[in-house]
C-alpha atoms as a PDB file:
ATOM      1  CA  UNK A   1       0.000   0.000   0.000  1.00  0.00           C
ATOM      2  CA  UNK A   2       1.667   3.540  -0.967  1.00  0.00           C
ATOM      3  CA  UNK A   3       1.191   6.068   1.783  1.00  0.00           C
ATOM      4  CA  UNK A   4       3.353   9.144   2.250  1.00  0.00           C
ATOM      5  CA  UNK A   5       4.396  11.480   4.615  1.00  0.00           C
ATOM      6  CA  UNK A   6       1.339  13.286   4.706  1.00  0.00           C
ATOM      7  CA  UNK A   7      -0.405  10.052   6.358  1.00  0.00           C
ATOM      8  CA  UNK A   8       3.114   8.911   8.623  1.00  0.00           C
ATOM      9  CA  UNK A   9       4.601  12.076   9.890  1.00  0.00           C
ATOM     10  CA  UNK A  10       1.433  12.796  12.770  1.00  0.00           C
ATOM     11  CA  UNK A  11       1.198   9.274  13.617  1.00  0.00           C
ATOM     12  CA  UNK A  12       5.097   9.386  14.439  1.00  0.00           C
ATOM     13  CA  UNK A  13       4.838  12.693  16.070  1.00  0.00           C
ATOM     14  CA  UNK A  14       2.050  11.169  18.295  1.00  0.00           C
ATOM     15  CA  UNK A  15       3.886   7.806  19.118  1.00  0.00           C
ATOM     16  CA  UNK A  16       7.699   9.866  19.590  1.00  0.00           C
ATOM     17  CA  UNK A  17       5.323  12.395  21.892  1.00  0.00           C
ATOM     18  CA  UNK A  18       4.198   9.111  23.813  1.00  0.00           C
ATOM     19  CA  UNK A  19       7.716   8.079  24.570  1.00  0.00           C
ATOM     20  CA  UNK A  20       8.713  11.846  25.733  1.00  0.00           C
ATOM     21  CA  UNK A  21       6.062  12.152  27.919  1.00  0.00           C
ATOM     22  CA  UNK A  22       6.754   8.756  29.728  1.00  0.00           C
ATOM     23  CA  UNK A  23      10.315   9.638  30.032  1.00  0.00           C
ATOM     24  CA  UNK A  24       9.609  13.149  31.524  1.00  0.00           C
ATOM     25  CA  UNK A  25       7.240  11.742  33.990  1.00  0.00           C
ATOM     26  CA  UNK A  26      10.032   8.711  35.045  1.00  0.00           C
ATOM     27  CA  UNK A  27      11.734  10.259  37.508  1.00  0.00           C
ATOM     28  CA  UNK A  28       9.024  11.543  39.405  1.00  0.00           C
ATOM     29  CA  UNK A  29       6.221   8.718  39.366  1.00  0.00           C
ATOM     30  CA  UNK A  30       5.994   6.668  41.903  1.00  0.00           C
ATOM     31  CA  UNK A  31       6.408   2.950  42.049  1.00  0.00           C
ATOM     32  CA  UNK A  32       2.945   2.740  41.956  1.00  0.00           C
ATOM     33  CA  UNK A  33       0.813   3.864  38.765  1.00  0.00           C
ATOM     34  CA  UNK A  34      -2.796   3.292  38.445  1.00  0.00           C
ATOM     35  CA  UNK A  35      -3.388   1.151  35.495  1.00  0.00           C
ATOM     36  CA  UNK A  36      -7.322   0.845  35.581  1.00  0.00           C
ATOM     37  CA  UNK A  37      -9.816   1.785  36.190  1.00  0.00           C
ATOM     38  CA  UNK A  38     -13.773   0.357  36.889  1.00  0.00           C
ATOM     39  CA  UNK A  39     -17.082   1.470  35.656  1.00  0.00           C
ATOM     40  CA  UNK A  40     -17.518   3.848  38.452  1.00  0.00           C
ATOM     41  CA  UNK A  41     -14.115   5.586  37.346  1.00  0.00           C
ATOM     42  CA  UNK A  42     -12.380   4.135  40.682  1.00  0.00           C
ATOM     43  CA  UNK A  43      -8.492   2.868  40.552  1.00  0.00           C
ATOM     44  CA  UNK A  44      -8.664  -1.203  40.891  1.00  0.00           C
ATOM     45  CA  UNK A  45      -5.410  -1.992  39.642  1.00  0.00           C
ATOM     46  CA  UNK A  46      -1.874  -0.280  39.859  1.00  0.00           C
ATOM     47  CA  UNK A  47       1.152  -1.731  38.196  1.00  0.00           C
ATOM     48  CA  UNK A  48       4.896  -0.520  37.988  1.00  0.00           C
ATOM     49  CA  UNK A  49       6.561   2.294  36.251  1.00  0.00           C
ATOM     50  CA  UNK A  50       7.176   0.243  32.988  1.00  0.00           C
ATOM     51  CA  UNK A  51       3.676  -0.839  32.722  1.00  0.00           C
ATOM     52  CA  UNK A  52       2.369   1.876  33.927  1.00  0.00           C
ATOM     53  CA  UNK A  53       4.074   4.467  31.373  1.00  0.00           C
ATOM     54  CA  UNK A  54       6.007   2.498  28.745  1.00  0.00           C
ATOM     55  CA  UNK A  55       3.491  -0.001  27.622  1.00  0.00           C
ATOM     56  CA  UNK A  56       0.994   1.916  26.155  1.00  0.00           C
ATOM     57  CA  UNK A  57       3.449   3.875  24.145  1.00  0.00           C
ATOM     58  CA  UNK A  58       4.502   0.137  23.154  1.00  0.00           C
ATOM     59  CA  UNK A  59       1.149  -0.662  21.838  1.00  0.00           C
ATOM     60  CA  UNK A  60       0.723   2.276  20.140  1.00  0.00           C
ATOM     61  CA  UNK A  61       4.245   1.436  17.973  1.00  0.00           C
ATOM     62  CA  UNK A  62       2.896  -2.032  17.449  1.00  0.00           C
ATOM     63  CA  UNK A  63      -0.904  -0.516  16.165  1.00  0.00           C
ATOM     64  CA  UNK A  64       0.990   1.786  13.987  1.00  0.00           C
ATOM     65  CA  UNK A  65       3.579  -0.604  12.552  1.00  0.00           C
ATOM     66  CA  UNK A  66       0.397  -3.302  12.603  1.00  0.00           C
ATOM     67  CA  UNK A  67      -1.999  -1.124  10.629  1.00  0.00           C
ATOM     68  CA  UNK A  68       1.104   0.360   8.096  1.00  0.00           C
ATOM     69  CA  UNK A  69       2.125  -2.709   7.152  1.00  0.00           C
ATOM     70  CA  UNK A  70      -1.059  -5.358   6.946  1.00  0.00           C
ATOM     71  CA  UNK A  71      -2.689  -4.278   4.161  1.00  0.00           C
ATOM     72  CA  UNK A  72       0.602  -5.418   2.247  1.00  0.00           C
ATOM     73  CA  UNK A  73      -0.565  -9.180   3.013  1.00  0.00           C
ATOM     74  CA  UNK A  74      -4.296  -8.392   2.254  1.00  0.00           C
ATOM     75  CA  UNK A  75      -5.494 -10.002  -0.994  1.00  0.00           C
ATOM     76  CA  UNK A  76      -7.939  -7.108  -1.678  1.00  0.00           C
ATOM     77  CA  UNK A  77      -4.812  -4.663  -1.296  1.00  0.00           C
ATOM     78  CA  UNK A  78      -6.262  -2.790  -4.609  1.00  0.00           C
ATOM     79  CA  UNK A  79      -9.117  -1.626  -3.010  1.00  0.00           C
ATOM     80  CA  UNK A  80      -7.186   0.577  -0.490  1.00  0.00           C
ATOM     81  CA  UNK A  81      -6.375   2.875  -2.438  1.00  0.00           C
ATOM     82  CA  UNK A  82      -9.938   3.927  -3.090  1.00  0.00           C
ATOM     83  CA  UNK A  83     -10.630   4.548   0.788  1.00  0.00           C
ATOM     84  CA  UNK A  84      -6.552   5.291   1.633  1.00  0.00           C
ATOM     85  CA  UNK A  85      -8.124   8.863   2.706  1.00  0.00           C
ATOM     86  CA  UNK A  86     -10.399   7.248   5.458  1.00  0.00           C
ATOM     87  CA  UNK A  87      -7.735   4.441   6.531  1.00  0.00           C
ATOM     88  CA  UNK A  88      -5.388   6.992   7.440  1.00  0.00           C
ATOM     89  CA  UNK A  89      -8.000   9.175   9.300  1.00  0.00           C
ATOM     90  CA  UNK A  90      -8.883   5.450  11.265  1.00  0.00           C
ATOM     91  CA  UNK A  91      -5.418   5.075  11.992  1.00  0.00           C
ATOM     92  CA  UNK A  92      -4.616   8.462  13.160  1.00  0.00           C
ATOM     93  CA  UNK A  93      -8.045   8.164  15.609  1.00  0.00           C
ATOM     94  CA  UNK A  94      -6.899   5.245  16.876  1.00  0.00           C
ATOM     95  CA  UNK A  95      -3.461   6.800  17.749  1.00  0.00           C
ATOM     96  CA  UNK A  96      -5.366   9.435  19.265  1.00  0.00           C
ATOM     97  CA  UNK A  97      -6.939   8.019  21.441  1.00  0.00           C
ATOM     98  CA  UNK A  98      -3.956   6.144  22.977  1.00  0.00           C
ATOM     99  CA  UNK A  99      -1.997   9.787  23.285  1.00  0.00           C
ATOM    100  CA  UNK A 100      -5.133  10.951  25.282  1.00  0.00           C
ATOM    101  CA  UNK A 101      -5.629   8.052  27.634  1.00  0.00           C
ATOM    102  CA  UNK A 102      -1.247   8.038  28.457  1.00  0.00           C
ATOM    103  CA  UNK A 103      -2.188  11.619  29.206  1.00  0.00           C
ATOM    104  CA  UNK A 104      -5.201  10.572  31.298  1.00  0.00           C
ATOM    105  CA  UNK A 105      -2.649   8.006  33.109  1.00  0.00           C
ATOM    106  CA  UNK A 106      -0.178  10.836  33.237  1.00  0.00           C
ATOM    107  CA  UNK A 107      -2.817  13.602  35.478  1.00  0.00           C
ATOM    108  CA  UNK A 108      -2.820  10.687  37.959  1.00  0.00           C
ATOM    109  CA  UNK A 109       0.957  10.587  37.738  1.00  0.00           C
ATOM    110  CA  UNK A 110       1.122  14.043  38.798  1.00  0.00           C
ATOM    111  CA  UNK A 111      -1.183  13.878  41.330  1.00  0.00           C
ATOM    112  CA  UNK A 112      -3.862  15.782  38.938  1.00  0.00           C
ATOM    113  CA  UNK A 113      -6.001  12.685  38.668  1.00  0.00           C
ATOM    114  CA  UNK A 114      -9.258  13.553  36.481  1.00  0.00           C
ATOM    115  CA  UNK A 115     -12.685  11.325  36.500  1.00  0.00           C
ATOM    116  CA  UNK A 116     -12.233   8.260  33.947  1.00  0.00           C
ATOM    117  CA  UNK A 117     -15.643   7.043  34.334  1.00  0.00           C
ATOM    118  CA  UNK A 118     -16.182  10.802  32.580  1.00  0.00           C
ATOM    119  CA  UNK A 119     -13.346  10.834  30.024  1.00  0.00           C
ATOM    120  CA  UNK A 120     -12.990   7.252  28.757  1.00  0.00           C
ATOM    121  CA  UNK A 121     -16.538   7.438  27.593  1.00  0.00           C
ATOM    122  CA  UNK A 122     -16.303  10.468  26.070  1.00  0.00           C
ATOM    123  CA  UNK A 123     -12.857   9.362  24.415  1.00  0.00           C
ATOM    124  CA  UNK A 124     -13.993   6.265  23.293  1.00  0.00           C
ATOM    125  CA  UNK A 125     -17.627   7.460  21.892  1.00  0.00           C
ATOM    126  CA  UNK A 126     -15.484  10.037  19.952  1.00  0.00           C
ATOM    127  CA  UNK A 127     -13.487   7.473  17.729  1.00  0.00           C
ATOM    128  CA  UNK A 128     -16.669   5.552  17.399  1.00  0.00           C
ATOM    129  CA  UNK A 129     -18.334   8.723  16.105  1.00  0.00           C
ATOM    130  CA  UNK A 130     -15.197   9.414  13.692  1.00  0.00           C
ATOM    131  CA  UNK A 131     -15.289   5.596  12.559  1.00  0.00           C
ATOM    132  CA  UNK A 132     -19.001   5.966  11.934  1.00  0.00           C
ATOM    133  CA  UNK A 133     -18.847   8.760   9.479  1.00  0.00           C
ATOM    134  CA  UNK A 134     -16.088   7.277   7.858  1.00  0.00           C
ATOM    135  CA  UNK A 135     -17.755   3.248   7.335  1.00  0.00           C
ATOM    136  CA  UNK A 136     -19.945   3.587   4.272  1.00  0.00           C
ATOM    137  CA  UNK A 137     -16.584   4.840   2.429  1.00  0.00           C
ATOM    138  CA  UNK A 138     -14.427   1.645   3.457  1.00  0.00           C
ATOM    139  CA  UNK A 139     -14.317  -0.595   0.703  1.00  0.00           C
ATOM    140  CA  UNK A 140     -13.918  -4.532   0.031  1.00  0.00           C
ATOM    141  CA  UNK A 141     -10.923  -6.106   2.162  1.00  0.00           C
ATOM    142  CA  UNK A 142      -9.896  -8.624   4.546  1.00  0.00           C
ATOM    143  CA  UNK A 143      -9.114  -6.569   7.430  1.00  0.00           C
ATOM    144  CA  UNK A 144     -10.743  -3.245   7.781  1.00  0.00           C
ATOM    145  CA  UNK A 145     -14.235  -3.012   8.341  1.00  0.00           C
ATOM    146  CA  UNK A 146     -17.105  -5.383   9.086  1.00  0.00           C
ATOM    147  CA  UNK A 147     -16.054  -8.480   7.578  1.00  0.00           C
ATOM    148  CA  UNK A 148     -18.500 -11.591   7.328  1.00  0.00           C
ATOM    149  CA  UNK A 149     -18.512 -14.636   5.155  1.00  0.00           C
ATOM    150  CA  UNK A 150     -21.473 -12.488   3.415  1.00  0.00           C
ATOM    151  CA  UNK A 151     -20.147  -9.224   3.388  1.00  0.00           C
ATOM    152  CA  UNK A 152     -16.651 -11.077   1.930  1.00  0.00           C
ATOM    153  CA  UNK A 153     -18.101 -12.451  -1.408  1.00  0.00           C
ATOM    154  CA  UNK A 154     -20.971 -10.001  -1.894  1.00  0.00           C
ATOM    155  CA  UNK A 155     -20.334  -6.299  -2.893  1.00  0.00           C
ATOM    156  CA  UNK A 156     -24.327  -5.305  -2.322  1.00  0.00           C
ATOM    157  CA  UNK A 157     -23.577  -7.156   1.148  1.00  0.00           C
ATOM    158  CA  UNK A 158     -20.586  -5.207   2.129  1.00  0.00           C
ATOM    159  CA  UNK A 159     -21.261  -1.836   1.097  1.00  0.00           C
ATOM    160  CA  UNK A 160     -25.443  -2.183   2.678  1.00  0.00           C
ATOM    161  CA  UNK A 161     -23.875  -3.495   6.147  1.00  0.00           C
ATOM    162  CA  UNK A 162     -20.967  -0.750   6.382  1.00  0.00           C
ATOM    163  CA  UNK A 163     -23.728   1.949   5.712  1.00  0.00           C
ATOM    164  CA  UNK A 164     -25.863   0.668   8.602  1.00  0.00           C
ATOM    165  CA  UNK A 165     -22.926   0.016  10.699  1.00  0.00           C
ATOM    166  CA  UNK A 166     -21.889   4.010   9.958  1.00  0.00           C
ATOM    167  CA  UNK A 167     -25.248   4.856  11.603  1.00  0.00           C
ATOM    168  CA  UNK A 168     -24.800   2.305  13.988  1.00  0.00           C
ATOM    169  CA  UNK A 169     -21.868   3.365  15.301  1.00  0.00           C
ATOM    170  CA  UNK A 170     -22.708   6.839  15.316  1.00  0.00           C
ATOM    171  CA  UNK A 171     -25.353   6.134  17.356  1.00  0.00           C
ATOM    172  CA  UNK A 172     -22.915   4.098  20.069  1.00  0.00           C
ATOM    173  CA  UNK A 173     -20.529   7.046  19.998  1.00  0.00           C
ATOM    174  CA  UNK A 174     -23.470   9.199  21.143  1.00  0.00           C
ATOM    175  CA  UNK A 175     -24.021   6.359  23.975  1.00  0.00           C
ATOM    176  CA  UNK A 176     -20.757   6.594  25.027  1.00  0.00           C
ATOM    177  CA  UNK A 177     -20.118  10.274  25.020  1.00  0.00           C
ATOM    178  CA  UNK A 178     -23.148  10.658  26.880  1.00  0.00           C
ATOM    179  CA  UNK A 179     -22.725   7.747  29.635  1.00  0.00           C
ATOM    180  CA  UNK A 180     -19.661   9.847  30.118  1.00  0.00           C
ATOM    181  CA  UNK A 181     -21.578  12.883  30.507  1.00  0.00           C
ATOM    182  CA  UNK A 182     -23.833  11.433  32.872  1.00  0.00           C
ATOM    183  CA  UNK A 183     -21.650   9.707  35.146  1.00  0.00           C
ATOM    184  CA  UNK A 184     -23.481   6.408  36.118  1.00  0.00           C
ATOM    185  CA  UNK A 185     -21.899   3.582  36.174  1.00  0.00           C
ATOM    186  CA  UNK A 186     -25.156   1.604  34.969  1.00  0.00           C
ATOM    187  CA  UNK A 187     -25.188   3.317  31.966  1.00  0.00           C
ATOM    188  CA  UNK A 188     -21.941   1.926  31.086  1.00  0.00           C
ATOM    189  CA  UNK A 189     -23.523  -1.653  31.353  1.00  0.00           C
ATOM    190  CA  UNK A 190     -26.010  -0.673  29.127  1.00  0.00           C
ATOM    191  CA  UNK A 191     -23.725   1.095  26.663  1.00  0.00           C
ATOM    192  CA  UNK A 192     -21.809  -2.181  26.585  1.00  0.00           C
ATOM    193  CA  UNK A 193     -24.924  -4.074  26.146  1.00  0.00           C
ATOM    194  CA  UNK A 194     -25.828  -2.356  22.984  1.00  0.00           C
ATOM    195  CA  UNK A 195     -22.682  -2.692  21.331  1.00  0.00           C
ATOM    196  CA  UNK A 196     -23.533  -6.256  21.601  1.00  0.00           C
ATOM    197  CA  UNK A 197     -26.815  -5.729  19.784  1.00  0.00           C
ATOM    198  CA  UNK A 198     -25.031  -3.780  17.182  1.00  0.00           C
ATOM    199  CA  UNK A 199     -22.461  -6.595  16.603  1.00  0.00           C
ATOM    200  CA  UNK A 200     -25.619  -9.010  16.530  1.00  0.00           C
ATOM    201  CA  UNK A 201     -27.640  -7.123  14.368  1.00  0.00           C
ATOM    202  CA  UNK A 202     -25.114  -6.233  11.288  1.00  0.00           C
ATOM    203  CA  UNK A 203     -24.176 -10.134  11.644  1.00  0.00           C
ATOM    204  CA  UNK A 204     -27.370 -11.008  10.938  1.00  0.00           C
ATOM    205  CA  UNK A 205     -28.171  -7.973   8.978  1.00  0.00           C
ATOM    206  CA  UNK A 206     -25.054  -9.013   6.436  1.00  0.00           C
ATOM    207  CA  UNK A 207     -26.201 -12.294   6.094  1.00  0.00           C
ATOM    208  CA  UNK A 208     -30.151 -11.186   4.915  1.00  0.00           C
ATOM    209  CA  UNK A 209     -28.690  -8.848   2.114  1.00  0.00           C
ATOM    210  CA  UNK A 210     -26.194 -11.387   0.872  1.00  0.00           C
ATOM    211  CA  UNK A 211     -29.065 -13.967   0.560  1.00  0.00           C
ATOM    212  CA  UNK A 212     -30.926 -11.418  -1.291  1.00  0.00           C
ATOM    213  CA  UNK A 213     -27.920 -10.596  -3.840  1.00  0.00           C
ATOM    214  CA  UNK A 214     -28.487 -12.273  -7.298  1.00  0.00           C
ATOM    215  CA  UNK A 215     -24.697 -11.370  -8.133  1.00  0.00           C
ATOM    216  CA  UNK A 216     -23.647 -13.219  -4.394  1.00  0.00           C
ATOM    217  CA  UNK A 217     -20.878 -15.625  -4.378  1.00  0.00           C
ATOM    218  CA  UNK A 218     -19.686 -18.486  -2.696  1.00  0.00           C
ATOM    219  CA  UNK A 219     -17.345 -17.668   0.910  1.00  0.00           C
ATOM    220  CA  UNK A 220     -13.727 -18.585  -0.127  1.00  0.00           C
ATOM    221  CA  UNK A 221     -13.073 -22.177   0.790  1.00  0.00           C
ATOM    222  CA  UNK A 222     -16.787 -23.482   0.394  1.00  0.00           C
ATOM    223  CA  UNK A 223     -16.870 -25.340  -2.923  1.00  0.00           C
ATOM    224  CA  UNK A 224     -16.139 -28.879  -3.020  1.00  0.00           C
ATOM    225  CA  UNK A 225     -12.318 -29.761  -3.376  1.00  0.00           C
ATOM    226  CA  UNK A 226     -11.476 -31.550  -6.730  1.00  0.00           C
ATOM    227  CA  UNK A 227     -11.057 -34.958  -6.250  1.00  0.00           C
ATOM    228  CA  UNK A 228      -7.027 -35.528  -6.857  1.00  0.00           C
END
């Protein structure tokens, strides 16, 4: 997949910020670092200073070097360059929202320690708001996007699903931003149970249109093996 640095240059900038602000906060964090958190935004689990500042950082280097790289291996690598403006906007989302939950990690660090049942929500319901308005753009490929054995060997299939999921998941980003909002920890169950529903429904939902689809095709792998 050709990218340039247009598309790599903030995602580096993000990851090397990562890195500088876990070595700046090194010497003074204690051995102690609150690692997370529950629904009711209390601390249940510390861990020590590499965990606690060095491994999301990590992660973020192996999403960025994960996501870069894959679609080399994808057999439906063509297609990404008809949707390489909304990968890189998924990518760089997804980077974002590591930076802002180190920095979250980071107020507690300090002693500044800010509500996470408030700001993980609200984090969290953002990407899904920027992945829904992006979703009816993806296109056909083996790793991005909502892939069935239905939406994988019908076009109608893929591109009907994605456009529901876009509302879909505009309409769990709006969950989540508001169970942030609101502060109970209930809602969070119920956020959680939705996304559940949503998973359920554009399973199902893939599966209906694909049935429907005159121009369908058989799921890689189904036909009958020649007999040798």
């Amino acid at each position: 997949m050709k990218t340039g640095w247009r598309v790599e240059a903030p995602q580096l900038v993000l990851i090397a910020a990562m890195f500088a602000a876990a070595a700046f906060a090194w010497p003074v964090a204690p051995d102690r670092i609150p690692v997370h958190w529950n629904a009711a935004g209390a601390i249940d689990r510390y861990g020590g200073r590499f965990e606690g500042l060095l491994l999301l950082p990590l992660i973020a280097l192996g999403i960025y070097l994960l996501m870069r790289f894959l679609p080399n291996l994808d057999p439906g690598r063509a297609n990404y360059a008809r949707f390489g403006g909304v990968y890189a906007a998924i990518r760089i989302g997804i980077l974002a929202l590591m930076a802002a939950i180190q920095g979250v990690t980071l107020f507690s660090v300090l002693e500044r320690p800010v509500d996470m049942s408030m700001v993980a929500p609200v984090l969290v319901g953002s990407l899904f708001l920027l992945i829904g308005g992006l979703m009816g753009k993806i296109r056909p490929n083996w790793f991005v996007g909502i892939r069935t054995p239905w939406t994988l060997s019908s076009k109608t299939a893929w591109v009907r699903t994605h456009r529901l999921g876009g509302w879909l998941f505009l309409a769990q980003g709006l969950l989540f931003i508001l169970s942030g909002a609101l502060g109970f920890a209930a809602f969070h169950y119920l956020v959680i149970g939705s996304m559940v529903a949503v998973i359920v429904t554009l399973f199902a939902y893939s599966y209906v249109v694909w049935r429907a689809d005159p121009e369908k095709q058989s799921p890689a792998g189904t036909q009958p093996a020649d007999d040798e």
